[in-house]
C-alpha atoms as a PDB file:
ATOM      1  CA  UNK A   1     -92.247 115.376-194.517  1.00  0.00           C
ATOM      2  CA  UNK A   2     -95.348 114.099-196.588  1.00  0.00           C
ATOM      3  CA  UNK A   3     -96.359 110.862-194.545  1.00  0.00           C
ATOM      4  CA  UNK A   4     -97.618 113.023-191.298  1.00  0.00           C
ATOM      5  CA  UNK A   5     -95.267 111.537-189.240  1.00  0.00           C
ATOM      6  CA  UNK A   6     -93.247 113.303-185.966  1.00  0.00           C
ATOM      7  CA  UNK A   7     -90.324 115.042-185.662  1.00  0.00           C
ATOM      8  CA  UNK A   8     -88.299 115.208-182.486  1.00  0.00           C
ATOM      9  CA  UNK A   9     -85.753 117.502-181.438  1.00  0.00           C
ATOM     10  CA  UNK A  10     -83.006 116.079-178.609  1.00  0.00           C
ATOM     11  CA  UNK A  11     -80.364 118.411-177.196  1.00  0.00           C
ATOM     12  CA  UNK A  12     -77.062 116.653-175.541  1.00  0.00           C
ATOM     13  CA  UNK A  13     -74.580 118.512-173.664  1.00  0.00           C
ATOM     14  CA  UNK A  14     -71.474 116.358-174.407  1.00  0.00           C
ATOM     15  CA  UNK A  15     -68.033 117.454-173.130  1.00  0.00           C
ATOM     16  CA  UNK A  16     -67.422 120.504-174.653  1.00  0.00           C
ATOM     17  CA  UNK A  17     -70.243 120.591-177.388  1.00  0.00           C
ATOM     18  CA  UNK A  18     -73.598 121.187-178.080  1.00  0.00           C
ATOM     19  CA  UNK A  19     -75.281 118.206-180.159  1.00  0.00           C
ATOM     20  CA  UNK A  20     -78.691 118.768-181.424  1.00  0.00           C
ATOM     21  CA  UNK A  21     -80.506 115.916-183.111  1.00  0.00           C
ATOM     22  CA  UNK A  22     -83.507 116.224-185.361  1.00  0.00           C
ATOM     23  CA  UNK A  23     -85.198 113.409-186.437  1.00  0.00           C
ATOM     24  CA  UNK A  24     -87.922 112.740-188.417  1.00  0.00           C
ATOM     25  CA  UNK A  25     -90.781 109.740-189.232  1.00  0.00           C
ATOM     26  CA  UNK A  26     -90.706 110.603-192.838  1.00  0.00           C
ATOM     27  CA  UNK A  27     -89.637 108.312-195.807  1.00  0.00           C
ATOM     28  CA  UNK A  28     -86.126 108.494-195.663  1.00  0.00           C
ATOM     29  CA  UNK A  29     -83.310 109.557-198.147  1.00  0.00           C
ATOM     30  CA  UNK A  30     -82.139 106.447-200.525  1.00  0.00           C
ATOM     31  CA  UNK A  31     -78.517 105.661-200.533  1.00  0.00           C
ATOM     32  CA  UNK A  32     -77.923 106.961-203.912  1.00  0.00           C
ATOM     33  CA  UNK A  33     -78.675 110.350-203.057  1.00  0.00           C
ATOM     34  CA  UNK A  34     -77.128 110.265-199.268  1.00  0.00           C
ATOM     35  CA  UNK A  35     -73.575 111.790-201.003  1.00  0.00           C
ATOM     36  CA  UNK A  36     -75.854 114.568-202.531  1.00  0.00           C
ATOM     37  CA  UNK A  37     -77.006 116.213-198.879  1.00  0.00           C
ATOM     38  CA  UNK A  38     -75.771 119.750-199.062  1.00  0.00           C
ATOM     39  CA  UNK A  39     -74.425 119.896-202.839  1.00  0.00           C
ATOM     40  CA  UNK A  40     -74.846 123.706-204.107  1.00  0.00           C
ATOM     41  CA  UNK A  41     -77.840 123.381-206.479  1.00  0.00           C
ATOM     42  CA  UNK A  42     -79.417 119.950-205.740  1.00  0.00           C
ATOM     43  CA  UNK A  43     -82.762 119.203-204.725  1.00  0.00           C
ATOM     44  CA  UNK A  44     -85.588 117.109-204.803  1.00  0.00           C
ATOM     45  CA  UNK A  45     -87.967 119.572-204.377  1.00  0.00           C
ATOM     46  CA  UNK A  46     -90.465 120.917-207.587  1.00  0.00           C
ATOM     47  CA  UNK A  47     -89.614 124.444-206.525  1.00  0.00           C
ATOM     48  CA  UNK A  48     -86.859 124.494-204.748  1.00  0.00           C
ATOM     49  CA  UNK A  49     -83.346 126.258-205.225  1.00  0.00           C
ATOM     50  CA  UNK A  50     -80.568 123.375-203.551  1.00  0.00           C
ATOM     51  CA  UNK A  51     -79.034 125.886-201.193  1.00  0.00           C
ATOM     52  CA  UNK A  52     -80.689 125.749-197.851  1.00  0.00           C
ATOM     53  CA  UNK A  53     -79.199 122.666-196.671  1.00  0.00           C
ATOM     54  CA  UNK A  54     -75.584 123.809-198.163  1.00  0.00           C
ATOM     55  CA  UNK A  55     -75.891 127.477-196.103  1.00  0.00           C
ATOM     56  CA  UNK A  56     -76.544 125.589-193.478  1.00  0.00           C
ATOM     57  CA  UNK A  57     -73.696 123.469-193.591  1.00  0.00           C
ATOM     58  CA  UNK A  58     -71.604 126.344-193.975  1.00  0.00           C
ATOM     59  CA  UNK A  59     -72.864 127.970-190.884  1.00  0.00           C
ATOM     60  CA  UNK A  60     -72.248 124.990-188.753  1.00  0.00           C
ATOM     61  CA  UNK A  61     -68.934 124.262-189.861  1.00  0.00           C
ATOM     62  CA  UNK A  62     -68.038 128.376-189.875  1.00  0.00           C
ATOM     63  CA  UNK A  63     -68.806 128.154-186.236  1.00  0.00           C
ATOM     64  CA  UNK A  64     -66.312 124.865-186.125  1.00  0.00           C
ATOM     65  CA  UNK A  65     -69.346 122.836-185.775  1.00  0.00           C
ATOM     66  CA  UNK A  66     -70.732 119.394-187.955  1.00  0.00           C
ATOM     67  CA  UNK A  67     -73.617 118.057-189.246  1.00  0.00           C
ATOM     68  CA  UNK A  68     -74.137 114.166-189.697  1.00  0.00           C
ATOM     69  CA  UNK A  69     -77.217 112.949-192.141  1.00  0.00           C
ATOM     70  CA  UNK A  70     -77.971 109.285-191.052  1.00  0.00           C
ATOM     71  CA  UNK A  71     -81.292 108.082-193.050  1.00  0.00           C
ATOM     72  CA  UNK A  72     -82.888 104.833-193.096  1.00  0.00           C
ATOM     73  CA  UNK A  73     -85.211 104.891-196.346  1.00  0.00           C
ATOM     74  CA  UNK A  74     -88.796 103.932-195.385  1.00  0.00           C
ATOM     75  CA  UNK A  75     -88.358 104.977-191.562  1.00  0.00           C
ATOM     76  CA  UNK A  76     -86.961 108.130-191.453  1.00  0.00           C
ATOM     77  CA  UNK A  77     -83.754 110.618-190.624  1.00  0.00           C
ATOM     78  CA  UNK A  78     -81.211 111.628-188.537  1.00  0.00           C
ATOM     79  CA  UNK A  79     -79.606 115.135-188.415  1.00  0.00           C
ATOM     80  CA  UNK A  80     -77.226 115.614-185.849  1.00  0.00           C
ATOM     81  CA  UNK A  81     -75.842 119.355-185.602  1.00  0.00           C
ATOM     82  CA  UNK A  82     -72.641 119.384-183.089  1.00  0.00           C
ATOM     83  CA  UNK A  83     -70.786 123.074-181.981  1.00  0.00           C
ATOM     84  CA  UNK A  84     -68.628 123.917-179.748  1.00  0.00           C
ATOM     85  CA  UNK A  85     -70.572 125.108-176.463  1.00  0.00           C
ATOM     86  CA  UNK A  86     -68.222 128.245-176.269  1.00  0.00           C
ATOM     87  CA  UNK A  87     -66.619 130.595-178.217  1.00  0.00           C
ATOM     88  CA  UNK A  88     -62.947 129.337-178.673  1.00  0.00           C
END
């Protein structure tokens, strides 16, 4: 995040799931590129590689879990990690 802005972490219990949110004050992601989060290979970055955000993925959902990307470009985004609060 380049603009200085905040980032806030909120942590739900709901039912039988753990939902972390991050969010951020930072630009935003532009629509065009929403359908790219967590490709194998993609970034935006200068020097990076385009797999963090995909191992990541893959650790949530190998633990039965999600991750929802909601950005509004200009004001910032949304990550919203849910798992399972127990082992099933």
């Amino acid at each position: 995040m380049e603009s200085g802005g905040k980032i806030i972490l909120k942590i739900y219990e709901i039912d039988d799931n753990i939902q972390v949110k991050v969010i951020d004050q930072g630009n935003g992601i532009p629509k065009e590129l929403m359908n790219k989060i967590g490709e194998p290979f993609y970034t935006t970055k200068e020097k990076g590689t385009g797999i963090g955000l995909m191992v990541c993925f893959q650790i949530i959902e190998s633990h039965e879990g999600t991750i929802k990307v909601e950005s509004n470009y200009g004001s910032g985004t949304t990550f919203t990690v849910t798992i399972p609060s127990s082992i099933r």
